[in-house]
N, C-alpha and C. Protein backbone atom coordinates (compact mmCIF):
# COMPACT_ATOMS: atom_id res chain seq x y z
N UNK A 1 -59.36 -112.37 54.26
CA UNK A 1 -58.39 -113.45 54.35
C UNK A 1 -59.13 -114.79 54.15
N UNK A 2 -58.55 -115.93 53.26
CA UNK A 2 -59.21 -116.97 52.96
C UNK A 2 -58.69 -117.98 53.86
N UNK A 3 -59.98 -118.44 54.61
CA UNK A 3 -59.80 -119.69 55.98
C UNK A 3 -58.72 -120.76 55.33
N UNK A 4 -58.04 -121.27 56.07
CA UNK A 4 -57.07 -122.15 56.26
C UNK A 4 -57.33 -123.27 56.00
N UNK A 5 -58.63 -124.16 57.39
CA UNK A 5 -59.19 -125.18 56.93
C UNK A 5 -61.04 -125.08 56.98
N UNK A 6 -61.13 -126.18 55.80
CA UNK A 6 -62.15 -126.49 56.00
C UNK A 6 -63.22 -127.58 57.13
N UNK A 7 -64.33 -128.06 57.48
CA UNK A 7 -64.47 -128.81 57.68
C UNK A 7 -65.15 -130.01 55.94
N UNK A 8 -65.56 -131.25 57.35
CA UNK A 8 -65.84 -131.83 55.97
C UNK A 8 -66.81 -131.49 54.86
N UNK A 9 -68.07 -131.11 55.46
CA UNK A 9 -69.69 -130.37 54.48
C UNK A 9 -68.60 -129.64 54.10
N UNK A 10 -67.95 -128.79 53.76
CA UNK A 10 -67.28 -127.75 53.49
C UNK A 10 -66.41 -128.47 52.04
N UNK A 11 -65.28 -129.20 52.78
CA UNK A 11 -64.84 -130.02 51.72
C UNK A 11 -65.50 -130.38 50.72
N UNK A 12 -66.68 -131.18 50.68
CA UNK A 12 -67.50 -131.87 49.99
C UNK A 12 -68.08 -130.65 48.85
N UNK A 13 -68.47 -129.65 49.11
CA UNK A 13 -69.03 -128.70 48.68
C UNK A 13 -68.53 -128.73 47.61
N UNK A 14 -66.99 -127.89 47.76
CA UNK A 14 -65.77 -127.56 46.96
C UNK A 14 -65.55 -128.62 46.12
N UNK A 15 -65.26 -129.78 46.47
CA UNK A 15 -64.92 -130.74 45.64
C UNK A 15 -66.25 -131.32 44.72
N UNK A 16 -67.20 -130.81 45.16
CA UNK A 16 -68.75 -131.15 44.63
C UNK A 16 -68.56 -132.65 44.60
N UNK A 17 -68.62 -132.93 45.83
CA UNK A 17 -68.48 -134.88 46.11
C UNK A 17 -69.64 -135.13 47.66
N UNK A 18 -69.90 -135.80 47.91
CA UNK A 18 -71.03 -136.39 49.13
C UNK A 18 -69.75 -136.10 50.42
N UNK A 19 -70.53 -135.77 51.56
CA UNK A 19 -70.09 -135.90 52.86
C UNK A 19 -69.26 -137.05 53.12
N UNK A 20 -70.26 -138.22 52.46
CA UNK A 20 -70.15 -139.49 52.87
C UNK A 20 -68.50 -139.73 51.78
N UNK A 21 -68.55 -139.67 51.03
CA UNK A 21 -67.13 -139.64 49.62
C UNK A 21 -65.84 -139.04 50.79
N UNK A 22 -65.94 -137.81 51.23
CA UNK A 22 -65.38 -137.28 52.11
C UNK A 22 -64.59 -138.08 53.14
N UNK A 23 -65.72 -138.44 53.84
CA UNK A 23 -64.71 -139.71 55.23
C UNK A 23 -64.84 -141.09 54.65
N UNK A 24 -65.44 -141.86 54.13
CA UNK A 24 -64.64 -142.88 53.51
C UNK A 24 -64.11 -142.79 52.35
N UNK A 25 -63.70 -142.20 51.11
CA UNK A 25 -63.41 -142.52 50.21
C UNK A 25 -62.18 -141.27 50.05
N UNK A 26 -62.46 -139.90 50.29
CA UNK A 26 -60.80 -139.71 50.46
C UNK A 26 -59.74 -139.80 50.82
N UNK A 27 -59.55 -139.92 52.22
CA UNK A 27 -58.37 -140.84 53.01
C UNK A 27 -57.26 -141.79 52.36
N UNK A 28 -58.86 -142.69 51.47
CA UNK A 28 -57.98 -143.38 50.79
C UNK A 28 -57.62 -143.08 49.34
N UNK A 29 -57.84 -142.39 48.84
CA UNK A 29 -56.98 -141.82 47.66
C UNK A 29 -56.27 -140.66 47.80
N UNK A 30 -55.73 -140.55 49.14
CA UNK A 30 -54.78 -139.49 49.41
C UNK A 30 -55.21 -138.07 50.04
N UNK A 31 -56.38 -137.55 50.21
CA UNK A 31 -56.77 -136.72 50.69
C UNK A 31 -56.64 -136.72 52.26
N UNK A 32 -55.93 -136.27 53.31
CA UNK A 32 -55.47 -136.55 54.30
C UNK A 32 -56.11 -135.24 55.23
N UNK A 33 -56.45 -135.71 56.26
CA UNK A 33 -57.66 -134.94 56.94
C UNK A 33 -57.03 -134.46 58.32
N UNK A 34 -56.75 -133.48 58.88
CA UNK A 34 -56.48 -133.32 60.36
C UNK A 34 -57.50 -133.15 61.48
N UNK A 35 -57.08 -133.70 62.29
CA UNK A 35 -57.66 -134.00 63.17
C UNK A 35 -57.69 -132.97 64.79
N UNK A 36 -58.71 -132.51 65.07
CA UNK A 36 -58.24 -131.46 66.31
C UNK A 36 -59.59 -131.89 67.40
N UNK A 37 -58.56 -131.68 68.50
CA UNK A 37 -60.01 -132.94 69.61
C UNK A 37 -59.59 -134.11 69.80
N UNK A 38 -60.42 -134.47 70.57
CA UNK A 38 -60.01 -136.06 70.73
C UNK A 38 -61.18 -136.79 70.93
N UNK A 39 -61.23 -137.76 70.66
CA UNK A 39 -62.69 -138.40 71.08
C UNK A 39 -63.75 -138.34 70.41
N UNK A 40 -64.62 -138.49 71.09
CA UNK A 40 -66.03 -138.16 69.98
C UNK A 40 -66.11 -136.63 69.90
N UNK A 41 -65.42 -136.08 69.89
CA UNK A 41 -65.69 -134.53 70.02
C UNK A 41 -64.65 -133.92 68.61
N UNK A 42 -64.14 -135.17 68.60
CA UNK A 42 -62.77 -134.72 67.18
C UNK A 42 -63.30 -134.19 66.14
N UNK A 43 -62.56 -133.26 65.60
CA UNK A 43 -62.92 -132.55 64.60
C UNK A 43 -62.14 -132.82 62.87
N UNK A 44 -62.80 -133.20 62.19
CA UNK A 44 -62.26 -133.66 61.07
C UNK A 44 -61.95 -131.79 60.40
N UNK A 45 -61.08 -131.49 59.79
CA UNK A 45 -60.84 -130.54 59.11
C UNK A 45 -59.54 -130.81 57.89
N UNK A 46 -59.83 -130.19 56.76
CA UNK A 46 -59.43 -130.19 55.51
C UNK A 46 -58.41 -128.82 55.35
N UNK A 47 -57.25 -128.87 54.88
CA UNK A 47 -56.17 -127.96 54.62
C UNK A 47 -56.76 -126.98 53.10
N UNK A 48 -56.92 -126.49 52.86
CA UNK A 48 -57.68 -125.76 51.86
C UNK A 48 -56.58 -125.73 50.45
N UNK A 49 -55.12 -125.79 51.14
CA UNK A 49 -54.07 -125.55 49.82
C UNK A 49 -53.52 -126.90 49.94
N UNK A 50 -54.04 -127.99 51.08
CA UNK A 50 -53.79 -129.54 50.37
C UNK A 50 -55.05 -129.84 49.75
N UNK A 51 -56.28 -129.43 50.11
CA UNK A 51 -57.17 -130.00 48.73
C UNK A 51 -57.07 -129.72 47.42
N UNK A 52 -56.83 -128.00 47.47
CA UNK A 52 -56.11 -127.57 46.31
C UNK A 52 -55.24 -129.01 45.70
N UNK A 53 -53.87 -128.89 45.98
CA UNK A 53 -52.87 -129.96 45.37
C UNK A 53 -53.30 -130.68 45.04
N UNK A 54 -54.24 -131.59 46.00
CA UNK A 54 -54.80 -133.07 45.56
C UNK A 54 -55.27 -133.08 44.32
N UNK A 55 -57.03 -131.96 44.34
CA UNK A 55 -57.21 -131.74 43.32
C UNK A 55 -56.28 -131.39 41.97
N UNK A 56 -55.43 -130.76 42.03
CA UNK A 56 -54.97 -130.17 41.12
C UNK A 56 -53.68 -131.76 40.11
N UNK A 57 -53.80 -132.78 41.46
CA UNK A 57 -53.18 -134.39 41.20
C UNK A 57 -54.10 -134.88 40.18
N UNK A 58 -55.09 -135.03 40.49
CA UNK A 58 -56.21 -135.62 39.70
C UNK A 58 -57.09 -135.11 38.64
N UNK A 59 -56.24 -134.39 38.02
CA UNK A 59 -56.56 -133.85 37.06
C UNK A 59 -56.04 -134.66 35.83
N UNK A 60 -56.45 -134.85 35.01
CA UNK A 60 -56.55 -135.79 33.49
C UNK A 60 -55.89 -134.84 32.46
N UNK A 61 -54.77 -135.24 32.03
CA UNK A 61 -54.25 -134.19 30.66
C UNK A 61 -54.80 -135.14 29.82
């Protein structure tokens, strides 16, 4: 069975983009991150079939 979410190193991988691209620079072009935890303990994690979409947005015909 293929995991649900990712974290961010994880994200980054897939998208072959920096950690750092990840928490500042997707957010803001729409890549939307959930959040589980609270505090400094929060856990950034990535939807695997919304990165899919995103990616599949930013694609160039």
């Amino acid at each position: 069975m293929r995991p649900q979410f990712m974290d961010a190193r994880q994200t980054a991988e897939y998208l072959n983009m920096s950690v750092t691209w990840v928490y500042r620079d997707a957010p803001r072009l729409g890549l939307a991150a959930h959040k589980f935890g609270a505090g400094r303990n929060a856990k950034l994690q990535f939807k695997v079939s919304e990165v899919d979409a995103w990616a599949r947005q930013q694609r160039m015909d």
